[in-house]
N, C-alpha and C. Protein backbone atom coordinates (compact mmCIF):
# COMPACT_ATOMS: atom_id res chain seq x y z
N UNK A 1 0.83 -1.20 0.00
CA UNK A 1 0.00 0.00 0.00
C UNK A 1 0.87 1.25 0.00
N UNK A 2 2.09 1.31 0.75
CA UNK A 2 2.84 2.47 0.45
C UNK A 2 3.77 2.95 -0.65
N UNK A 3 3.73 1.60 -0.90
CA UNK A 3 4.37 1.97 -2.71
C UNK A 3 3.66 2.73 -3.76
N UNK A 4 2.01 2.73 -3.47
CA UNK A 4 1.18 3.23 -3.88
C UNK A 4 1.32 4.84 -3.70
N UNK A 5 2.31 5.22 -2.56
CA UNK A 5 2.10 6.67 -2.20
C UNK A 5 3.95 6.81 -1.84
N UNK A 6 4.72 7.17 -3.00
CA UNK A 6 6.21 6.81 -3.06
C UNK A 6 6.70 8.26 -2.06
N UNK A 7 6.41 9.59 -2.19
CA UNK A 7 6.80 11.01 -1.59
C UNK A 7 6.35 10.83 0.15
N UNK A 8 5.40 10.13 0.41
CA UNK A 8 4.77 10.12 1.63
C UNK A 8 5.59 9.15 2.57
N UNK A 9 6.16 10.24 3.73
CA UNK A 9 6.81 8.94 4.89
C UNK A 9 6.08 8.45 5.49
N UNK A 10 6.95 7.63 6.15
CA UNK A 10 6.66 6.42 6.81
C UNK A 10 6.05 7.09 8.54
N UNK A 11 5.92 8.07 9.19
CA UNK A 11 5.28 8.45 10.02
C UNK A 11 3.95 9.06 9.17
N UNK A 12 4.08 9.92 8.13
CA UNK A 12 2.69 10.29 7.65
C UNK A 12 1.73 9.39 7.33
N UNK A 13 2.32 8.23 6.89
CA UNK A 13 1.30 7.07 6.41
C UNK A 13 0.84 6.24 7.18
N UNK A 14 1.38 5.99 8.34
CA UNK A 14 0.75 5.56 9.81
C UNK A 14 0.52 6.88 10.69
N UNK A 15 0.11 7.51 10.37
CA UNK A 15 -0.76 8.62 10.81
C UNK A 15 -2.03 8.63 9.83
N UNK A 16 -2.04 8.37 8.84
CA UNK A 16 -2.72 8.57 7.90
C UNK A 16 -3.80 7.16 8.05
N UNK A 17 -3.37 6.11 7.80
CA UNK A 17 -3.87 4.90 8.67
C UNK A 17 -4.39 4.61 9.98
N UNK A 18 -3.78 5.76 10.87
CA UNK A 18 -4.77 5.70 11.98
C UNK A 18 -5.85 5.95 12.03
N UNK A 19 -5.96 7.50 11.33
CA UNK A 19 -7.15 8.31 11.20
C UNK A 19 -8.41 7.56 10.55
N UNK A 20 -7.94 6.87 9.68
CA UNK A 20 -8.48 6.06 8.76
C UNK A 20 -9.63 4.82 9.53
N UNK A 21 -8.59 3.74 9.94
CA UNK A 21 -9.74 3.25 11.69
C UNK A 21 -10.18 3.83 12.30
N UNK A 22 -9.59 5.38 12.77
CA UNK A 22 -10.54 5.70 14.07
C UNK A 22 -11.90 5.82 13.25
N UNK A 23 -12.03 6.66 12.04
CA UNK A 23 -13.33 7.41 11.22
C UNK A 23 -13.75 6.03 10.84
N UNK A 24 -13.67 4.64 10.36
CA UNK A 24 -14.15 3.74 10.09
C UNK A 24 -14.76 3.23 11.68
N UNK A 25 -14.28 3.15 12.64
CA UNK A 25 -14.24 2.91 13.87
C UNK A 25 -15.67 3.42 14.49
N UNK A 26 -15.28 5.34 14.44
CA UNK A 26 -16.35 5.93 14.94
C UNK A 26 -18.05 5.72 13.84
N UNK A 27 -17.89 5.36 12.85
CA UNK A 27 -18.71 5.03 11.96
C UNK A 27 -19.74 3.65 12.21
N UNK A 28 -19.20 3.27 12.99
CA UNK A 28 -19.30 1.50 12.89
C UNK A 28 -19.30 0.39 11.84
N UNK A 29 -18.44 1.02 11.03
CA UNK A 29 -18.13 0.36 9.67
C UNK A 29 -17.27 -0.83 10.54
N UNK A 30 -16.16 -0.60 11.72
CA UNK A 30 -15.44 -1.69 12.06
C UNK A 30 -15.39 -1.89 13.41
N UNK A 31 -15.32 -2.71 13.92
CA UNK A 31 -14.70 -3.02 15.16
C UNK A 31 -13.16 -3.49 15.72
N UNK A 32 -13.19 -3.63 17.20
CA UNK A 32 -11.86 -2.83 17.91
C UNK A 32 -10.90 -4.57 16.84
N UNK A 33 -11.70 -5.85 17.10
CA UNK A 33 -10.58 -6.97 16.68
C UNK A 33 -9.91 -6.49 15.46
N UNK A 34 -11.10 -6.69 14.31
CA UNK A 34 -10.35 -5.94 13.20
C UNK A 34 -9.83 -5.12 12.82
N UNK A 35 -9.77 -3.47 13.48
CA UNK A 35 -8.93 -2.73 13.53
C UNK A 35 -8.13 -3.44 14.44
N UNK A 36 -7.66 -3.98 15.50
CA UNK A 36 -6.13 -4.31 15.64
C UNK A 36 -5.87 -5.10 14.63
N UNK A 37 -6.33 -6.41 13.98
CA UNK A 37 -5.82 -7.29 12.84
C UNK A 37 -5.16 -6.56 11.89
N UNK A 38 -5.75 -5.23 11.56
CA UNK A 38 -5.70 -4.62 10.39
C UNK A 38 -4.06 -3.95 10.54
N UNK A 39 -3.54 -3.46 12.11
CA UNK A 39 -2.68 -2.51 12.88
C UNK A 39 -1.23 -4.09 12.46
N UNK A 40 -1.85 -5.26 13.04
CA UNK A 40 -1.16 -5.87 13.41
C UNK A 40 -0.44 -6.02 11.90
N UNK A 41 -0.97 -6.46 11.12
CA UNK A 41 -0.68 -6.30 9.31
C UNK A 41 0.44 -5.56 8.65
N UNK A 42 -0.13 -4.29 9.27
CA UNK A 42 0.93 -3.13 8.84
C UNK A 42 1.95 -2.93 9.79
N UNK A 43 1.93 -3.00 10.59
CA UNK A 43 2.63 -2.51 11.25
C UNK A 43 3.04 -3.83 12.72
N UNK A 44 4.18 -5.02 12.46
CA UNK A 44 4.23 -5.85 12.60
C UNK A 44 5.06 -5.61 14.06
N UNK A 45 6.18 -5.02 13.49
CA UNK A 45 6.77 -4.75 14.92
C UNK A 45 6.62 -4.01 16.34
N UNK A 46 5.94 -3.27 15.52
CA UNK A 46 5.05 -2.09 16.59
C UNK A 46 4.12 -2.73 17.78
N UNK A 47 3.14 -3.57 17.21
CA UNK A 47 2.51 -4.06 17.86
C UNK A 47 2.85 -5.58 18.53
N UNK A 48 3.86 -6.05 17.75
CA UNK A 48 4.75 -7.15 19.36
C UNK A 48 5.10 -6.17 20.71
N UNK A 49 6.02 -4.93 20.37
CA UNK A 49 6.62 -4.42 21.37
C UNK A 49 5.63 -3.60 22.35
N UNK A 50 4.35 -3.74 22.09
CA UNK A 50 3.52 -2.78 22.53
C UNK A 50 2.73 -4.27 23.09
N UNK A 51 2.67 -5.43 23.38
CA UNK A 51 2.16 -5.94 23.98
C UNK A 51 3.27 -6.51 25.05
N UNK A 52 4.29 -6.62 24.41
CA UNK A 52 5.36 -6.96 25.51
C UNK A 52 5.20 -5.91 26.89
N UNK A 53 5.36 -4.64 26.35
CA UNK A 53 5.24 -3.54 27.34
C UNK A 53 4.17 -3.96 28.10
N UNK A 54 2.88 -4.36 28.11
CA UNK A 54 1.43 -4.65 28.64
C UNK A 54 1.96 -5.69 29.57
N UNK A 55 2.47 -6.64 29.24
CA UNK A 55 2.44 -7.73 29.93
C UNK A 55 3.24 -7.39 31.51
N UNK A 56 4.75 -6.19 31.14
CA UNK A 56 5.40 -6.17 31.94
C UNK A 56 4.87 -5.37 32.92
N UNK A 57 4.05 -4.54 32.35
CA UNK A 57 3.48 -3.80 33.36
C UNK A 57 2.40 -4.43 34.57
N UNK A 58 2.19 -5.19 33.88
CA UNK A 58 1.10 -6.00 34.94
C UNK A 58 1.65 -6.89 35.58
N UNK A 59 2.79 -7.43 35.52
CA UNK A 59 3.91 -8.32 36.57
C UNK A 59 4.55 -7.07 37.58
N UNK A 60 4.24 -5.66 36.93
CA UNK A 60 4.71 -5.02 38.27
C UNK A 60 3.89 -4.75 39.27
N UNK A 61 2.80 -4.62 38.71
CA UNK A 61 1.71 -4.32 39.12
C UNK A 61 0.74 -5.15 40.72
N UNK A 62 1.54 -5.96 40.52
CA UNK A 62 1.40 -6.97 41.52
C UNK A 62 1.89 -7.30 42.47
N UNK A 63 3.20 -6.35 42.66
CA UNK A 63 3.73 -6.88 43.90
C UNK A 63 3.56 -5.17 44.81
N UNK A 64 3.03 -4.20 43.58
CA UNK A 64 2.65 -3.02 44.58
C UNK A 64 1.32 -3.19 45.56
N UNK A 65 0.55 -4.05 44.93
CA UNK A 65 -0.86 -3.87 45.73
C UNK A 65 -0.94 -4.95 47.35
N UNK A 66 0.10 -5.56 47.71
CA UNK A 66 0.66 -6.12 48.95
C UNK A 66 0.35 -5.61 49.97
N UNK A 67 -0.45 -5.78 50.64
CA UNK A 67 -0.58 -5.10 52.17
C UNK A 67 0.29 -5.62 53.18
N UNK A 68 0.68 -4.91 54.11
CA UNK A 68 1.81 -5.83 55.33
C UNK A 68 0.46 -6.01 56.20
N UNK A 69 0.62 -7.52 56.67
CA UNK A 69 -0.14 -7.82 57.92
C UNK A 69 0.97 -7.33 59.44
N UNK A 70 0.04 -7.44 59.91
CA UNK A 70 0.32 -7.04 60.88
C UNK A 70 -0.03 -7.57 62.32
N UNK A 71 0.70 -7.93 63.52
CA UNK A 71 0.32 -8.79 64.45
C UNK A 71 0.04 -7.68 65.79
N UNK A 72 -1.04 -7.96 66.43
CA UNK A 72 -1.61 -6.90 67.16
C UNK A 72 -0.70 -6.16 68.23
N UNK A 73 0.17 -7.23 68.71
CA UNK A 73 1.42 -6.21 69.40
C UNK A 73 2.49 -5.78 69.23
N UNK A 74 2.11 -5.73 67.21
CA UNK A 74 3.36 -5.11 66.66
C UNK A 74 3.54 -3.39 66.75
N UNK A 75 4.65 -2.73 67.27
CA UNK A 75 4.84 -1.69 66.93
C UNK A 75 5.11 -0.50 65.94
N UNK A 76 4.29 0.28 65.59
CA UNK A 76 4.25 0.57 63.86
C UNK A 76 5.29 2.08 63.86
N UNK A 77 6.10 2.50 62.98
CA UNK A 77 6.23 3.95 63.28
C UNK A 77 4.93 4.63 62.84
N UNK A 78 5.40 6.04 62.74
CA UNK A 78 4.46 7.01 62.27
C UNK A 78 3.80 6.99 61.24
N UNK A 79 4.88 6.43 60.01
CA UNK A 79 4.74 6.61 58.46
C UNK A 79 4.19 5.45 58.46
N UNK A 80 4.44 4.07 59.22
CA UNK A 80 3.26 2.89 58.75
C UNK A 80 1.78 3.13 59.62
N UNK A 81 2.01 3.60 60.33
CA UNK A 81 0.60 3.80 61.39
C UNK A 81 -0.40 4.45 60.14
N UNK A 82 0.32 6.06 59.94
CA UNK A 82 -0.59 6.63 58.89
C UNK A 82 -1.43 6.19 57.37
N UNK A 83 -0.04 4.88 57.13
CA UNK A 83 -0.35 4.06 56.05
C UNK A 83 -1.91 3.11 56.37
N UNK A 84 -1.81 2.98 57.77
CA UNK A 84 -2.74 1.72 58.43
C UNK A 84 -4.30 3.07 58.15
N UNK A 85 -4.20 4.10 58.89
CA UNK A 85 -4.98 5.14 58.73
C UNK A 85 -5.62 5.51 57.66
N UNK A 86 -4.45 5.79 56.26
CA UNK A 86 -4.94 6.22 55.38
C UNK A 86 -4.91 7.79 55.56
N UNK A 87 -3.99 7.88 56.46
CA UNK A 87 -3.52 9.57 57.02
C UNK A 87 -2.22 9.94 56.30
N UNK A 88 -2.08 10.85 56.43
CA UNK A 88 -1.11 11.22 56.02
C UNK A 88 -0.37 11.27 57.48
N UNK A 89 1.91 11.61 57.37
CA UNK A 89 1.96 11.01 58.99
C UNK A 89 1.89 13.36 59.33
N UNK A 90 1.92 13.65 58.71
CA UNK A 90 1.43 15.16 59.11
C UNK A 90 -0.08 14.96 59.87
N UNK A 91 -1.17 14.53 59.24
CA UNK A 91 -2.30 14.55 60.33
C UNK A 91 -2.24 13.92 61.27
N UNK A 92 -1.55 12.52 61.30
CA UNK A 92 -1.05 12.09 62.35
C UNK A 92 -0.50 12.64 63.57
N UNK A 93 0.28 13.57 63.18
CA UNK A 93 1.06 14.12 64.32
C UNK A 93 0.32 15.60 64.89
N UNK A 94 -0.88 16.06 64.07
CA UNK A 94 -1.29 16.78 64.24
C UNK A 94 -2.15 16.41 65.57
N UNK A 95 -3.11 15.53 65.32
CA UNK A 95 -3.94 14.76 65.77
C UNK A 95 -2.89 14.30 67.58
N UNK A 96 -1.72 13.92 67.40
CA UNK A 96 -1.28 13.19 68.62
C UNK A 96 -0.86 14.56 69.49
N UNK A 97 -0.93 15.68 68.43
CA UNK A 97 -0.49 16.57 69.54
C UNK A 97 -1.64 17.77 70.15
N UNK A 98 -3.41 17.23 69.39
CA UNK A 98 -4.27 17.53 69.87
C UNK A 98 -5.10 17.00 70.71
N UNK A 99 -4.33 15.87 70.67
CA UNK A 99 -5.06 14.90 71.70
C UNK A 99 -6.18 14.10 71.05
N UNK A 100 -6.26 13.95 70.03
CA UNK A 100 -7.85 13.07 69.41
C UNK A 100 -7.29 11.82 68.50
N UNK A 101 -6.35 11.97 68.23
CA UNK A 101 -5.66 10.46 67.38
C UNK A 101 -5.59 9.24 68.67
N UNK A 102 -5.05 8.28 67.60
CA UNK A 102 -4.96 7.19 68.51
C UNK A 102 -3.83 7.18 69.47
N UNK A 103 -4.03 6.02 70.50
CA UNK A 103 -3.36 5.76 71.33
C UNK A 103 -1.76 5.32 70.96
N UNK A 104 -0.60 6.64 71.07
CA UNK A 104 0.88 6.36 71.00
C UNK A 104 1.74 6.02 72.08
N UNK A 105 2.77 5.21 71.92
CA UNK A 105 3.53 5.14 72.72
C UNK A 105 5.21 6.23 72.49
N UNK A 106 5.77 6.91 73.49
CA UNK A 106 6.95 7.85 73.79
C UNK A 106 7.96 6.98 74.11
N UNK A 107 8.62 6.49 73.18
CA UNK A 107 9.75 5.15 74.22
C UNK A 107 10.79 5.81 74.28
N UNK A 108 11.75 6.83 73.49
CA UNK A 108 12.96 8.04 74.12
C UNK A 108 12.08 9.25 73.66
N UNK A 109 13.50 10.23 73.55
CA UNK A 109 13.34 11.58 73.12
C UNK A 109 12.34 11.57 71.94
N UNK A 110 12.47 11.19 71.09
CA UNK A 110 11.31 11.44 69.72
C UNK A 110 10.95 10.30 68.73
N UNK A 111 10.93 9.26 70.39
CA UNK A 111 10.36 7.78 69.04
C UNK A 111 9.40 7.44 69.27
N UNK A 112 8.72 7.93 68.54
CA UNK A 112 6.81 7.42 68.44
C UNK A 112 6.43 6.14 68.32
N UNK A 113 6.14 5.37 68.64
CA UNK A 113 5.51 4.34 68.28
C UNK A 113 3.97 3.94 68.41
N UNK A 114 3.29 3.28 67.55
CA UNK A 114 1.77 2.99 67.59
C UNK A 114 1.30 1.32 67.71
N UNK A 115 0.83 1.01 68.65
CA UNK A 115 0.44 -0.44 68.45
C UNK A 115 -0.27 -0.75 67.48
N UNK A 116 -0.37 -1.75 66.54
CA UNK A 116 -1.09 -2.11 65.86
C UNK A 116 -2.86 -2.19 66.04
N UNK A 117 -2.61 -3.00 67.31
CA UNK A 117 -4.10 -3.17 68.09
C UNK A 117 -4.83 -1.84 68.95
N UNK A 118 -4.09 -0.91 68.96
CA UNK A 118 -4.48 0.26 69.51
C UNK A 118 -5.17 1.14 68.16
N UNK A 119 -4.60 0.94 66.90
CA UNK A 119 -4.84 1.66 65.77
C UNK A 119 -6.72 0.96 65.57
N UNK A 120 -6.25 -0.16 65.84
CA UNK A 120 -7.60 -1.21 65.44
C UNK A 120 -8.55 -0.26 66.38
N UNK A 121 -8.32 0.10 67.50
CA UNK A 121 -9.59 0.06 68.32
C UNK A 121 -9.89 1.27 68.36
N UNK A 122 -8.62 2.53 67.60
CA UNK A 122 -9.11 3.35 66.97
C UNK A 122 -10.36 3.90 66.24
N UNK A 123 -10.07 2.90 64.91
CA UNK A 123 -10.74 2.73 64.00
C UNK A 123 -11.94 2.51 64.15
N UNK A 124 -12.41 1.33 64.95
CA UNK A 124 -13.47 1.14 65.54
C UNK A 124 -14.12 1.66 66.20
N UNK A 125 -13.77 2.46 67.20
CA UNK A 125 -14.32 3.83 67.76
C UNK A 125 -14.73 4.95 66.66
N UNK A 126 -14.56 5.02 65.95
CA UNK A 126 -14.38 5.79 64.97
C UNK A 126 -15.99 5.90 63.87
N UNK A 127 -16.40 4.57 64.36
CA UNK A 127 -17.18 4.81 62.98
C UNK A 127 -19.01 5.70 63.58
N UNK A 128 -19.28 6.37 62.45
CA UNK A 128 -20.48 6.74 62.78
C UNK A 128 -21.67 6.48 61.57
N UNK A 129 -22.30 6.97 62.21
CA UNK A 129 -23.51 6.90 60.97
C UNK A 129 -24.32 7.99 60.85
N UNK A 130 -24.35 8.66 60.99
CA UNK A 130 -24.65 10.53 60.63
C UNK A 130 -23.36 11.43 60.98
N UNK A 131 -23.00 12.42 60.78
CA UNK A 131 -22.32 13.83 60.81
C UNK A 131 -23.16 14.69 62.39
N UNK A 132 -23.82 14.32 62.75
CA UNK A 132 -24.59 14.80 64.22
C UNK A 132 -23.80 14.00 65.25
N UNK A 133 -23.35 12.48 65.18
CA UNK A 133 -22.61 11.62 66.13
C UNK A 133 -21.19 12.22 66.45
N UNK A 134 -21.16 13.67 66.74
CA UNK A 134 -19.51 13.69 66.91
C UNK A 134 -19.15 13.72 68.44
């Protein structure tokens, strides 16, 4: 097909081909299989390396969504407590130095620590069911 169009590069003519599916696309002249069949055709290498990329991303993807368990008389710092919260550790510390956060422990000069099971019973205290329950 591009021999058909000898002056025209090789980015204009897969630009030119895109446009081409999307307006066949938005038309409902085609659908998504056959426009990729059609992608995969022309453009052979493009679309291996563009599924390779897919795949890798979703093998990373998997070891971010990991939660740490946690055993109730484990000691958390600040930055995992807030993680447990869903706080940031700024409200955190806001909160411990207004007195309304959860229950911390002072073990020297400036080491915070939070029980796990203290965060729990936090939380649980915590819940309401109207905006009038404060």
């Amino acid at each position: 097909m591009q021999s058909l169009l000898p002056n025209i590069s090789k980015a204009d003519f897969t630009y030119v081909v895109i446009q081409i599916l999307i307006m066949l696309f938005r038309a409902d002249k085609l659908d998504i299989d056959h426009a990729q069949s059609i992608l995969e055709a022309e453009f052979p290498k493009q679309m291996v390396r563009k599924r390779r990329r897919r795949v890798s991303k979703l093998k990373r993807s998997g070891k971010r969504t990991r939660t740490p368990q946690y055993n109730p008389d484990d000691m958390l710092t600040p930055d995992k407590a807030a993680k447990v919260l869903s706080l940031s550790v700024k409200t955190l510390a806001n909160m411990r130095s207004a007195g309304g956060g959860p229950v911390f422990l002072k073990l020297a000069n400036r080491t915070i620590r939070y029980r796990y099971s203290d965060l729990q019973v936090f939380i649980a205290n915590s819940v309401r069911r109207n905006t009038s329950q404060y």
